[in-house]
PDB file of N, CA and C in Angstrom:
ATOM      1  N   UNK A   1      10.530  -8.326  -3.963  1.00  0.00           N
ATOM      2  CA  UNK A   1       9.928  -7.109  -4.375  1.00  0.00           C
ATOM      3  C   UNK A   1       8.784  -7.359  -5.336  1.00  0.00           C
ATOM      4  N   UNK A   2       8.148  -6.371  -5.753  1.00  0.00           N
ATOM      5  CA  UNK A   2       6.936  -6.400  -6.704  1.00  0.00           C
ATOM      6  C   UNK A   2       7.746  -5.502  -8.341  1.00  0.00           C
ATOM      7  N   UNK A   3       7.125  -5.791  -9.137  1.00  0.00           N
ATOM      8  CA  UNK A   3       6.978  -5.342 -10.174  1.00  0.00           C
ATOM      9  C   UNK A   3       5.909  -4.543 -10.437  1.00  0.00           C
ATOM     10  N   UNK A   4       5.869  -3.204 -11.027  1.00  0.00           N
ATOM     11  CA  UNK A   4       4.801  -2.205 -11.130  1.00  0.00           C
ATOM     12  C   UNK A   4       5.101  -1.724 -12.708  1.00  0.00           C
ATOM     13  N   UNK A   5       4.182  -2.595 -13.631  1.00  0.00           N
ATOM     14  CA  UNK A   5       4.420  -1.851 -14.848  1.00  0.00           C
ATOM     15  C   UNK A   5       4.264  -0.347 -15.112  1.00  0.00           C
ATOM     16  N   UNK A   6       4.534   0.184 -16.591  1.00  0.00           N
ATOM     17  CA  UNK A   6       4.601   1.777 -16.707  1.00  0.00           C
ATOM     18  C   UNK A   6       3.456   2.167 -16.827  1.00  0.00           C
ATOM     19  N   UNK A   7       2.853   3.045 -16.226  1.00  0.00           N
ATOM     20  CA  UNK A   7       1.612   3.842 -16.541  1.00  0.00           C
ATOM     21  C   UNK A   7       0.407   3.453 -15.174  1.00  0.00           C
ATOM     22  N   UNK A   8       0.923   1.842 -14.845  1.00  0.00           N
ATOM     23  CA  UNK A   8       0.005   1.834 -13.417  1.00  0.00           C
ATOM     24  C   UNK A   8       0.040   2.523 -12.034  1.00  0.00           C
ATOM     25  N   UNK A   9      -0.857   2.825 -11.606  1.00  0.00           N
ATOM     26  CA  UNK A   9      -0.683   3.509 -10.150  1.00  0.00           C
ATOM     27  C   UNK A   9      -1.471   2.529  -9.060  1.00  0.00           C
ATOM     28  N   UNK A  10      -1.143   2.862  -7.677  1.00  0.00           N
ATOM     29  CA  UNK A  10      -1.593   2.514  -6.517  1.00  0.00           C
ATOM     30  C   UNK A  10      -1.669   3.156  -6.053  1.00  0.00           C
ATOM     31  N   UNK A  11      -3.394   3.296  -5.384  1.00  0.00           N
ATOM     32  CA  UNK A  11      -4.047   4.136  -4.683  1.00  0.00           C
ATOM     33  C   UNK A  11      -3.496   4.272  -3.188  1.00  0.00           C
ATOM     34  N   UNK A  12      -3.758   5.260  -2.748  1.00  0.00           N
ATOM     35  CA  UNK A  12      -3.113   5.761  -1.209  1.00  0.00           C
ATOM     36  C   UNK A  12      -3.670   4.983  -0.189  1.00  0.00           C
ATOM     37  N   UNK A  13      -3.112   4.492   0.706  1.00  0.00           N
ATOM     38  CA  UNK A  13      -3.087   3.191   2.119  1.00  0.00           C
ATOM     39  C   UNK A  13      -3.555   1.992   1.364  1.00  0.00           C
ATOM     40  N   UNK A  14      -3.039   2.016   0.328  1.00  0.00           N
ATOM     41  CA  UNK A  14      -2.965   0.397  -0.313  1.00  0.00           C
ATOM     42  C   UNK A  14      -1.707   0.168   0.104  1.00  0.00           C
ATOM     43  N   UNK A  15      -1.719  -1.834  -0.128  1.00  0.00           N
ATOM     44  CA  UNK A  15      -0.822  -2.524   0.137  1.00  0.00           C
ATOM     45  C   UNK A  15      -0.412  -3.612  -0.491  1.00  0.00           C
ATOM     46  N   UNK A  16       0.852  -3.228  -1.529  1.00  0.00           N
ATOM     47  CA  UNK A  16       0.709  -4.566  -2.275  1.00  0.00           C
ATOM     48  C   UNK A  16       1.656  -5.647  -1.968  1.00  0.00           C
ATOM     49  N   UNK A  17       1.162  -6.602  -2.431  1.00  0.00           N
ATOM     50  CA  UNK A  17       1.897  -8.213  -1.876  1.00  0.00           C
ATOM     51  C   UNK A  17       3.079  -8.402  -2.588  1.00  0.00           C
ATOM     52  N   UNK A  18       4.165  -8.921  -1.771  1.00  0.00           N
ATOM     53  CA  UNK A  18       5.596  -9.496  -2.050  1.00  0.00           C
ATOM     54  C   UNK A  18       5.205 -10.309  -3.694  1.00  0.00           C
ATOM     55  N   UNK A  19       6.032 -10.169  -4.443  1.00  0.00           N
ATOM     56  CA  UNK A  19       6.209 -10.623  -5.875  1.00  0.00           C
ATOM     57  C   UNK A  19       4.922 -10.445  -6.662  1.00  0.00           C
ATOM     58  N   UNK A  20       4.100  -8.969  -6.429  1.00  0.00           N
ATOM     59  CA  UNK A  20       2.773  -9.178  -7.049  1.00  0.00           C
ATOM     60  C   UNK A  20       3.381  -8.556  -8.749  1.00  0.00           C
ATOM     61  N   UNK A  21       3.026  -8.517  -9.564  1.00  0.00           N
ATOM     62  CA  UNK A  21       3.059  -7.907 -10.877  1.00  0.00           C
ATOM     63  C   UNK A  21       1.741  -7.096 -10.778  1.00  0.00           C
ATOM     64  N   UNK A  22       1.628  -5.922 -10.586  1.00  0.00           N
ATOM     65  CA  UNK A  22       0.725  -4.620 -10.901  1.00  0.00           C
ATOM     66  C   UNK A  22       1.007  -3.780 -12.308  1.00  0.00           C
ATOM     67  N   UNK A  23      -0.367  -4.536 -13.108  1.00  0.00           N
ATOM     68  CA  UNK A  23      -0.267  -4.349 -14.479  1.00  0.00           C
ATOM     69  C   UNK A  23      -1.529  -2.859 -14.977  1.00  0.00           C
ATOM     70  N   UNK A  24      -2.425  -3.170 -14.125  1.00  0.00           N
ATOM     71  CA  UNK A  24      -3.380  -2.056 -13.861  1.00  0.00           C
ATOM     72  C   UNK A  24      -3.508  -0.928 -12.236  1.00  0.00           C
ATOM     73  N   UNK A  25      -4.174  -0.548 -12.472  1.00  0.00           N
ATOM     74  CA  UNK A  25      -4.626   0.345 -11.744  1.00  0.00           C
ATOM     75  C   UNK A  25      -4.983  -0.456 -10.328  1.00  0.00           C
ATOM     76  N   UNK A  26      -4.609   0.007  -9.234  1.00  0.00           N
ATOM     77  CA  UNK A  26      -4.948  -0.522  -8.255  1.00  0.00           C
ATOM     78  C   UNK A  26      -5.784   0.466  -7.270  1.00  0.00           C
ATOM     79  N   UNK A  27      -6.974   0.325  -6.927  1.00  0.00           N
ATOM     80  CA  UNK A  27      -7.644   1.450  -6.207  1.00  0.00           C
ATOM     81  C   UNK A  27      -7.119   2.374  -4.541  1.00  0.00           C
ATOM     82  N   UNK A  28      -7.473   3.184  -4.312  1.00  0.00           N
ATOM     83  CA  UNK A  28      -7.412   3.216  -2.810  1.00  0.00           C
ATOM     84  C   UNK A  28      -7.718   2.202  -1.803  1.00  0.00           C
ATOM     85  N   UNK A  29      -7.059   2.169  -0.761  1.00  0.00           N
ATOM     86  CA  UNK A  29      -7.007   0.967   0.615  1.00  0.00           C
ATOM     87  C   UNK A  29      -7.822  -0.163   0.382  1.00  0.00           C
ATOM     88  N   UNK A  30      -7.068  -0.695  -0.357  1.00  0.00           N
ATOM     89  CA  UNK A  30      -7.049  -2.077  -0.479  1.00  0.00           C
ATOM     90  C   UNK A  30      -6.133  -2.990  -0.324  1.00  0.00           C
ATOM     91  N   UNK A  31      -5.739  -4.219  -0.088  1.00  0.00           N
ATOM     92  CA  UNK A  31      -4.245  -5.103  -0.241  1.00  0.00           C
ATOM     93  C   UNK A  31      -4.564  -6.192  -1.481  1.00  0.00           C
ATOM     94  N   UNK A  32      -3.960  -5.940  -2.267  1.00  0.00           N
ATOM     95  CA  UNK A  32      -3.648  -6.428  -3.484  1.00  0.00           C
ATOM     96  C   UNK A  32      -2.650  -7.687  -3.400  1.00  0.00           C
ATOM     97  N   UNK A  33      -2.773  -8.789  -4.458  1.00  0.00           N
ATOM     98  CA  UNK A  33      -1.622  -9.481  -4.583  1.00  0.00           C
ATOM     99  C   UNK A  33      -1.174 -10.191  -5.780  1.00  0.00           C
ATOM    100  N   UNK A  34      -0.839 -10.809  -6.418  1.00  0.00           N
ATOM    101  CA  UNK A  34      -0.065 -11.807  -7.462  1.00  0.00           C
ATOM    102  C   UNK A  34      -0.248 -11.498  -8.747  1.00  0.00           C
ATOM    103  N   UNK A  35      -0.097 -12.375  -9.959  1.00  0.00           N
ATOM    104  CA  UNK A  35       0.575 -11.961 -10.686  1.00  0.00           C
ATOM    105  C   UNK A  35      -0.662 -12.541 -11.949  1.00  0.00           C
ATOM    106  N   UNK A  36      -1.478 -11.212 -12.456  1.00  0.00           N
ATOM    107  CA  UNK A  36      -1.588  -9.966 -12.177  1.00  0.00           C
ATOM    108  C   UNK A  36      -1.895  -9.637 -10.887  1.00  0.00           C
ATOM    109  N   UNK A  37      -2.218  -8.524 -10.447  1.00  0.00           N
ATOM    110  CA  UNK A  37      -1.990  -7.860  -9.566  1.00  0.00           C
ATOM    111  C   UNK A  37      -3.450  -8.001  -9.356  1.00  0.00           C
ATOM    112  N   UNK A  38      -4.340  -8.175  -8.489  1.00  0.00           N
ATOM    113  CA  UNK A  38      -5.762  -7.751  -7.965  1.00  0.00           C
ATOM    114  C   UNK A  38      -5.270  -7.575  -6.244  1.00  0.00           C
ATOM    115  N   UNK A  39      -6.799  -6.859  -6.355  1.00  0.00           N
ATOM    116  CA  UNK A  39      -7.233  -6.606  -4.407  1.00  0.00           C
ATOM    117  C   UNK A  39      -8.238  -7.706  -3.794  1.00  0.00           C
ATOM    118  N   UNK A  40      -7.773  -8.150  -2.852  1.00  0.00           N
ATOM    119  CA  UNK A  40      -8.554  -9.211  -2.646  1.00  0.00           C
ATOM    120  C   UNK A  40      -8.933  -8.962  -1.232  1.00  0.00           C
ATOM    121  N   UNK A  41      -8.559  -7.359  -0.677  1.00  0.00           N
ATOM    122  CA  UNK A  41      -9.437  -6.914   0.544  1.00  0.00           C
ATOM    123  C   UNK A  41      -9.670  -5.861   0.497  1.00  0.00           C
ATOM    124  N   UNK A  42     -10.511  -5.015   1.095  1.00  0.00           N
ATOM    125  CA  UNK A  42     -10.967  -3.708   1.189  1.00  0.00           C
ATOM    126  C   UNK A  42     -10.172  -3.648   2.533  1.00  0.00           C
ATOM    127  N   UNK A  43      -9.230  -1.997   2.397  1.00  0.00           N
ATOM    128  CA  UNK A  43      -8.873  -1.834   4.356  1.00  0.00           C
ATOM    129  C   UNK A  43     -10.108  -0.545   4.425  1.00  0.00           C
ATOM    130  N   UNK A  44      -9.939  -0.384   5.745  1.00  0.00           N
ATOM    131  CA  UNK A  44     -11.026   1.148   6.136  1.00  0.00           C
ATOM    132  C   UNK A  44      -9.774   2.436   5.936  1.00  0.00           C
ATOM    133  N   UNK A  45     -10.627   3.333   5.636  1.00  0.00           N
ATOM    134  CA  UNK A  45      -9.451   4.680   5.169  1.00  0.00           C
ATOM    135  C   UNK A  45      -8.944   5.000   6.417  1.00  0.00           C
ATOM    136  N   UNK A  46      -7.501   5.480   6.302  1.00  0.00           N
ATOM    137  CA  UNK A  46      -7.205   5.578   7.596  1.00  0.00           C
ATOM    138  C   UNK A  46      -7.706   7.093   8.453  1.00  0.00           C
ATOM    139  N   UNK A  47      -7.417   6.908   9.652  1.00  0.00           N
ATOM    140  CA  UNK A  47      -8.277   7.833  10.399  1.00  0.00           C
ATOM    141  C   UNK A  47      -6.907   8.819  10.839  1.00  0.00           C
ATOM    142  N   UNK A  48      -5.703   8.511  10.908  1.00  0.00           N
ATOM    143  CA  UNK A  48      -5.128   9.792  11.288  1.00  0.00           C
ATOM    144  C   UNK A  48      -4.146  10.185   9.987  1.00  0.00           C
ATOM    145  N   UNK A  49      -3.613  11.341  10.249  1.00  0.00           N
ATOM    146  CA  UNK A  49      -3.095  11.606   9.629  1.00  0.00           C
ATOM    147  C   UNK A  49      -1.206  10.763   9.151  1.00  0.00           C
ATOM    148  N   UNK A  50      -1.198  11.525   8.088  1.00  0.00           N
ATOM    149  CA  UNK A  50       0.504  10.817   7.581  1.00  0.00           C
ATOM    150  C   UNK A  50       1.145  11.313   8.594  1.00  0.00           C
ATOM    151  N   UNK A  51       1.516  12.691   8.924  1.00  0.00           N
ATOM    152  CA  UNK A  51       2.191  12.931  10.616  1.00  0.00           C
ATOM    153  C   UNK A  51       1.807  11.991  11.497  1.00  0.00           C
ATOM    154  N   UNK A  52       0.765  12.131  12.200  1.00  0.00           N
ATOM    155  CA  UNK A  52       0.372  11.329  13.111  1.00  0.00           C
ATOM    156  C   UNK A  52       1.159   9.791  12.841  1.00  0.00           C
ATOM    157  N   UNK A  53       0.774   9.523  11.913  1.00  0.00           N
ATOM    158  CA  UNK A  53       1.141   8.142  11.896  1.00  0.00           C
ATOM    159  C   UNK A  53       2.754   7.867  11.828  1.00  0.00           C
ATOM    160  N   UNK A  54       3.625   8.456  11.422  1.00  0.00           N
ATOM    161  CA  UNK A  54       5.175   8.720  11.507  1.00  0.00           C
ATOM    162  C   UNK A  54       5.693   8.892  12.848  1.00  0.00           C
ATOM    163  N   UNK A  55       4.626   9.780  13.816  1.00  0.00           N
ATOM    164  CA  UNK A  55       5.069   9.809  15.226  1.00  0.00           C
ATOM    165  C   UNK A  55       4.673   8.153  15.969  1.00  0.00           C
ATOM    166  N   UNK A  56       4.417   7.693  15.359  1.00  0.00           N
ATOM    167  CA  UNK A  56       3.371   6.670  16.303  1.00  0.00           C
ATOM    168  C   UNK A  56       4.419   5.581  15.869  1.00  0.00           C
ATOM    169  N   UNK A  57       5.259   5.698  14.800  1.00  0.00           N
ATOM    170  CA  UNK A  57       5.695   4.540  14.157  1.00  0.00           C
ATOM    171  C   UNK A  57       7.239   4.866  14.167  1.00  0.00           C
ATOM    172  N   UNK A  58       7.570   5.733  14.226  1.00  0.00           N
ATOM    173  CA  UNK A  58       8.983   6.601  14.523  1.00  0.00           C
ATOM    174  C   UNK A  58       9.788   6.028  16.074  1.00  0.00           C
ATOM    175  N   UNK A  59      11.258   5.408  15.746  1.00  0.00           N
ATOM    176  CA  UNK A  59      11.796   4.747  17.031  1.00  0.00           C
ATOM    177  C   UNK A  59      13.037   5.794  17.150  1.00  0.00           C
ATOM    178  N   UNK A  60      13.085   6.526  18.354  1.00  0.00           N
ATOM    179  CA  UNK A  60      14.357   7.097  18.602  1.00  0.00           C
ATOM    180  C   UNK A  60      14.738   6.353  20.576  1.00  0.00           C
ATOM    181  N   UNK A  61      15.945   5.980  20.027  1.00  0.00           N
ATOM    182  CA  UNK A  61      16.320   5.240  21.907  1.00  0.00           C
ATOM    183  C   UNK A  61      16.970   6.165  22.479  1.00  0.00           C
ATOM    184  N   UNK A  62      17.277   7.701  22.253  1.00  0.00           N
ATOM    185  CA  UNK A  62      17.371   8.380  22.662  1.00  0.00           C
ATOM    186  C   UNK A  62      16.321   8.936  23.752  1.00  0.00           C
ATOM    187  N   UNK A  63      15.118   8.561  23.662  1.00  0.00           N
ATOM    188  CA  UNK A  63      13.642   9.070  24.423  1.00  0.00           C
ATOM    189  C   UNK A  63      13.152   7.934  25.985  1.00  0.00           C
TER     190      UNK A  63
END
């Protein structure tokens, strides 16, 4: 897991890395990693929505 000190946030369709320590602020869609915490990629904002993307990623073996 990661560690996320008190008061820092991570921006929305970011992604942070296994054992990162996030001591600051981490921006929107980016992937972040280690210890401290930086972004060491820009992602592109995503294009569909949080629904959309739950249906697309959602497994029922009932279907």
């Amino acid at each position: 897991g990661s560690i996320i000190v008190a008061g820092a946030t991570i921006g929305d369709n970011s992604v942070i890395g296994a054992g990162s320590v996030v001591v600051k602020d981490i921006p929107a869609n980016v992937v972040a990693v280690g210890n401290p915490c930086k972004p060491v990629k820009q992602l592109e904002a995503p294009t569909r929505s949080p629904k959309q993307f739950q249906q697309m990623t959602s497994f029922n073996p009932e279907k």
